[in-house]
Protein backbone atom coordinates (compact mmCIF):
# COMPACT_ATOMS: atom_id res chain seq x y z
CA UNK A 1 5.72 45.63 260.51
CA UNK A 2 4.11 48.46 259.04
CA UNK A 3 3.30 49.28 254.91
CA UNK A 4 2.85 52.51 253.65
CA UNK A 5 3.10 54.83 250.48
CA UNK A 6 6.76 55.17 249.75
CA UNK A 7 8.16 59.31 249.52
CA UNK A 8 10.75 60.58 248.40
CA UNK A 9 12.61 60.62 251.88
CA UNK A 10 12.56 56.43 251.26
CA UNK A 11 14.51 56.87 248.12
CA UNK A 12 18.00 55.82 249.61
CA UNK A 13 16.54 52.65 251.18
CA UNK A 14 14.35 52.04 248.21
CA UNK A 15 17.54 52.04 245.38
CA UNK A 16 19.14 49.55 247.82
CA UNK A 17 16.11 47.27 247.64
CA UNK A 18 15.56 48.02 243.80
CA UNK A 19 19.02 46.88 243.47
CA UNK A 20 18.37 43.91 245.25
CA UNK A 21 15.85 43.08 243.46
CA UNK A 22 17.63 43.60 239.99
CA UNK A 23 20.54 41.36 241.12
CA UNK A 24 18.25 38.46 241.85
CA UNK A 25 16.75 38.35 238.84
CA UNK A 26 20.27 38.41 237.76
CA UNK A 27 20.72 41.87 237.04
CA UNK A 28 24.54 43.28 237.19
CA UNK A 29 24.55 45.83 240.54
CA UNK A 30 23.85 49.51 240.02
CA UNK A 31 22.87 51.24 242.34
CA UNK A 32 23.06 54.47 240.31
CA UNK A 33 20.76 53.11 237.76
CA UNK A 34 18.39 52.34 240.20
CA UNK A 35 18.06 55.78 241.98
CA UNK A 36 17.73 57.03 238.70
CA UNK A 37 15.09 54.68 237.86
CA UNK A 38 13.30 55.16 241.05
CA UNK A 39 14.07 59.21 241.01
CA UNK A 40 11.75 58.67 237.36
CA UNK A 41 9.25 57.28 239.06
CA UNK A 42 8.51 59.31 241.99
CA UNK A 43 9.13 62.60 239.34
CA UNK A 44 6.52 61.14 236.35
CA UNK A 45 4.54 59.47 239.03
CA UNK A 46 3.71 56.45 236.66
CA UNK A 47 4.06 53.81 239.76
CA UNK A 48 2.32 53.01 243.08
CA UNK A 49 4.93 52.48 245.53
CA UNK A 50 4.05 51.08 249.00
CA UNK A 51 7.01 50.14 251.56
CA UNK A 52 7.23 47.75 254.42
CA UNK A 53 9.27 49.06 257.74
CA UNK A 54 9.86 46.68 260.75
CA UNK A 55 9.54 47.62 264.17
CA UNK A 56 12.30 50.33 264.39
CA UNK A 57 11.52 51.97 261.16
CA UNK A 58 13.71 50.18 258.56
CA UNK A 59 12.81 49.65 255.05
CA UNK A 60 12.55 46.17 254.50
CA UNK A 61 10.69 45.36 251.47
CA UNK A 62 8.80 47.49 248.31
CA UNK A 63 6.02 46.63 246.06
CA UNK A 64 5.74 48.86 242.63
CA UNK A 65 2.27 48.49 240.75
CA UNK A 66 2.13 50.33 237.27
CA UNK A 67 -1.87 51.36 236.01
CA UNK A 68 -2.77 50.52 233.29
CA UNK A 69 -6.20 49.14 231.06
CA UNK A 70 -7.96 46.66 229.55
CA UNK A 71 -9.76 47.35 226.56
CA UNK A 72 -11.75 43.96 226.63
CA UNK A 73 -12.75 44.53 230.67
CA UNK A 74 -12.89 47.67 229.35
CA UNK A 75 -12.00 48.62 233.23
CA UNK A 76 -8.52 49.89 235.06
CA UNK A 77 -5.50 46.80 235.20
CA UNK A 78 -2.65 47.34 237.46
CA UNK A 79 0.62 45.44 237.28
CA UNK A 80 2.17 44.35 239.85
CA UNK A 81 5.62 44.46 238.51
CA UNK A 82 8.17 44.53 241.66
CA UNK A 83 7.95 42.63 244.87
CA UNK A 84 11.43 42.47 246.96
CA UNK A 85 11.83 41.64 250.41
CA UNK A 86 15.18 41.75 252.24
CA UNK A 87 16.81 38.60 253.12
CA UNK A 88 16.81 39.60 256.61
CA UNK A 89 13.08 40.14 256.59
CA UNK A 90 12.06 36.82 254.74
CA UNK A 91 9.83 34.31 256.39
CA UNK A 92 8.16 37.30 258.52
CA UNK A 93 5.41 38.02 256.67
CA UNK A 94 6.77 41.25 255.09
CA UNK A 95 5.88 40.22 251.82
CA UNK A 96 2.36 38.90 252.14
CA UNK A 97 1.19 42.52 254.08
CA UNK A 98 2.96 44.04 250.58
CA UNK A 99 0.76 42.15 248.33
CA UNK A 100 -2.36 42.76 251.14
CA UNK A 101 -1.54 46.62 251.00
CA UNK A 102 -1.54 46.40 247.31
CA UNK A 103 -4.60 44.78 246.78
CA UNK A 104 -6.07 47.56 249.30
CA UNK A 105 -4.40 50.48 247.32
CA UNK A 106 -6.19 48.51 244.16
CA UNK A 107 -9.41 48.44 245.86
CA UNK A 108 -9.55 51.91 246.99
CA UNK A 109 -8.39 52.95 243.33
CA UNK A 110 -11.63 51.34 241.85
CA UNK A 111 -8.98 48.85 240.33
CA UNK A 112 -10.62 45.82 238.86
CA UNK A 113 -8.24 43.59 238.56
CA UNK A 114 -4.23 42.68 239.47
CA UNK A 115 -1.94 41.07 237.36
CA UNK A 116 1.69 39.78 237.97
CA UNK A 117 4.32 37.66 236.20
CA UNK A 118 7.04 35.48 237.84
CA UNK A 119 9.64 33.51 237.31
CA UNK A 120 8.88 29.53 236.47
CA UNK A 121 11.19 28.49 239.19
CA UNK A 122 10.42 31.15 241.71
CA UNK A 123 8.16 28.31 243.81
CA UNK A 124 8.60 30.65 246.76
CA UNK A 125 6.76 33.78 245.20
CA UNK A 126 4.10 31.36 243.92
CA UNK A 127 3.32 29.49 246.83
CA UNK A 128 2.58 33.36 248.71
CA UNK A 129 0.54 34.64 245.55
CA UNK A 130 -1.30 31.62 245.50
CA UNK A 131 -2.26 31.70 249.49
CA UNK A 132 -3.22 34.61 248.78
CA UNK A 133 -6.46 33.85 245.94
CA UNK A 134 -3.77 34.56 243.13
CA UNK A 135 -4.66 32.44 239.96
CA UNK A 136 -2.13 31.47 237.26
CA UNK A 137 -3.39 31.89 234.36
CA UNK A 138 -3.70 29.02 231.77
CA UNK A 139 -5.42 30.73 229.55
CA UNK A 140 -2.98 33.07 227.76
CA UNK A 141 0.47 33.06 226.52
CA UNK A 142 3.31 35.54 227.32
CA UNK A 143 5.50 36.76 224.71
CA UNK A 144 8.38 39.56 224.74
CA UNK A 145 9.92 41.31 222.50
CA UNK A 146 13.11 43.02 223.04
CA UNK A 147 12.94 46.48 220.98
CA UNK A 148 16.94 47.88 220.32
């Protein structure tokens, strides 16, 4: 497998992954939305995208950091919002060269830190951050707040 900045060229592969994604975090499907979404992101450029392709040149998985700062590190803060790998490409190690690849693109950005949020019960996900020198973090809460 092979990771590498996503381009526009990627975007019909991508808003099948992005929709994907959505529906497992139980999302309605729409794929519409999500080309739009993506087509946002690649026009604004407010994302990182990097893709993972398997031996014949399908896209297979995405990671999508968004920059971003810390006023008390007083340093840059990326988050690594989106990680989605295909069912087909689970177990392979498609996911752990993602989160590699994005800790490189961090590194190479003068990033000084990573942060990411999952689900409670997604044991999977935490298992591979963990392996990887993630740390949960005890020390703060996280709140939302859903603005109409």
């Amino acid at each position: 497998m092979d990771t590498r900045a996503a381009v526009l060229d990627d975007i019909d592969a991508l808003t099948v992954l992005l929709d994907g994604y959505r529906q497992f975090y139980r999302q309605p499907s729409d794929p519409n939305a999500a080309r739009h979404f993506l087509e946002q992101r690649f026009g604004l450029g407010d994302s990182f995208i990097l893709v993972s392709e398997d031996d014949e040149g399908v896209i297979d998985g995405f990671v999508q950091l968004y920059p971003g700062l810390s006023t008390v590190g007083l340093n840059s803060r990326w988050t690594l919002n989106d990680l989605f790998v295909d069912e087909s490409a689970r177990g392979k190690g498609t996911g752990r060269a993602l989160m590699k690849a994005a800790g490189q693109l961090a590194r190479e950005h003068g990033v000084a830190r990573l942060v990411l949020m999952t689900q409670v019960t997604n044991e999977r996900a935490q298992r591979l951050y963990e392996s990887l020198g993630w740390q949960r973090n005890t020390d703060f809460y996280s709140y939302l707040l859903d603005i109409e």
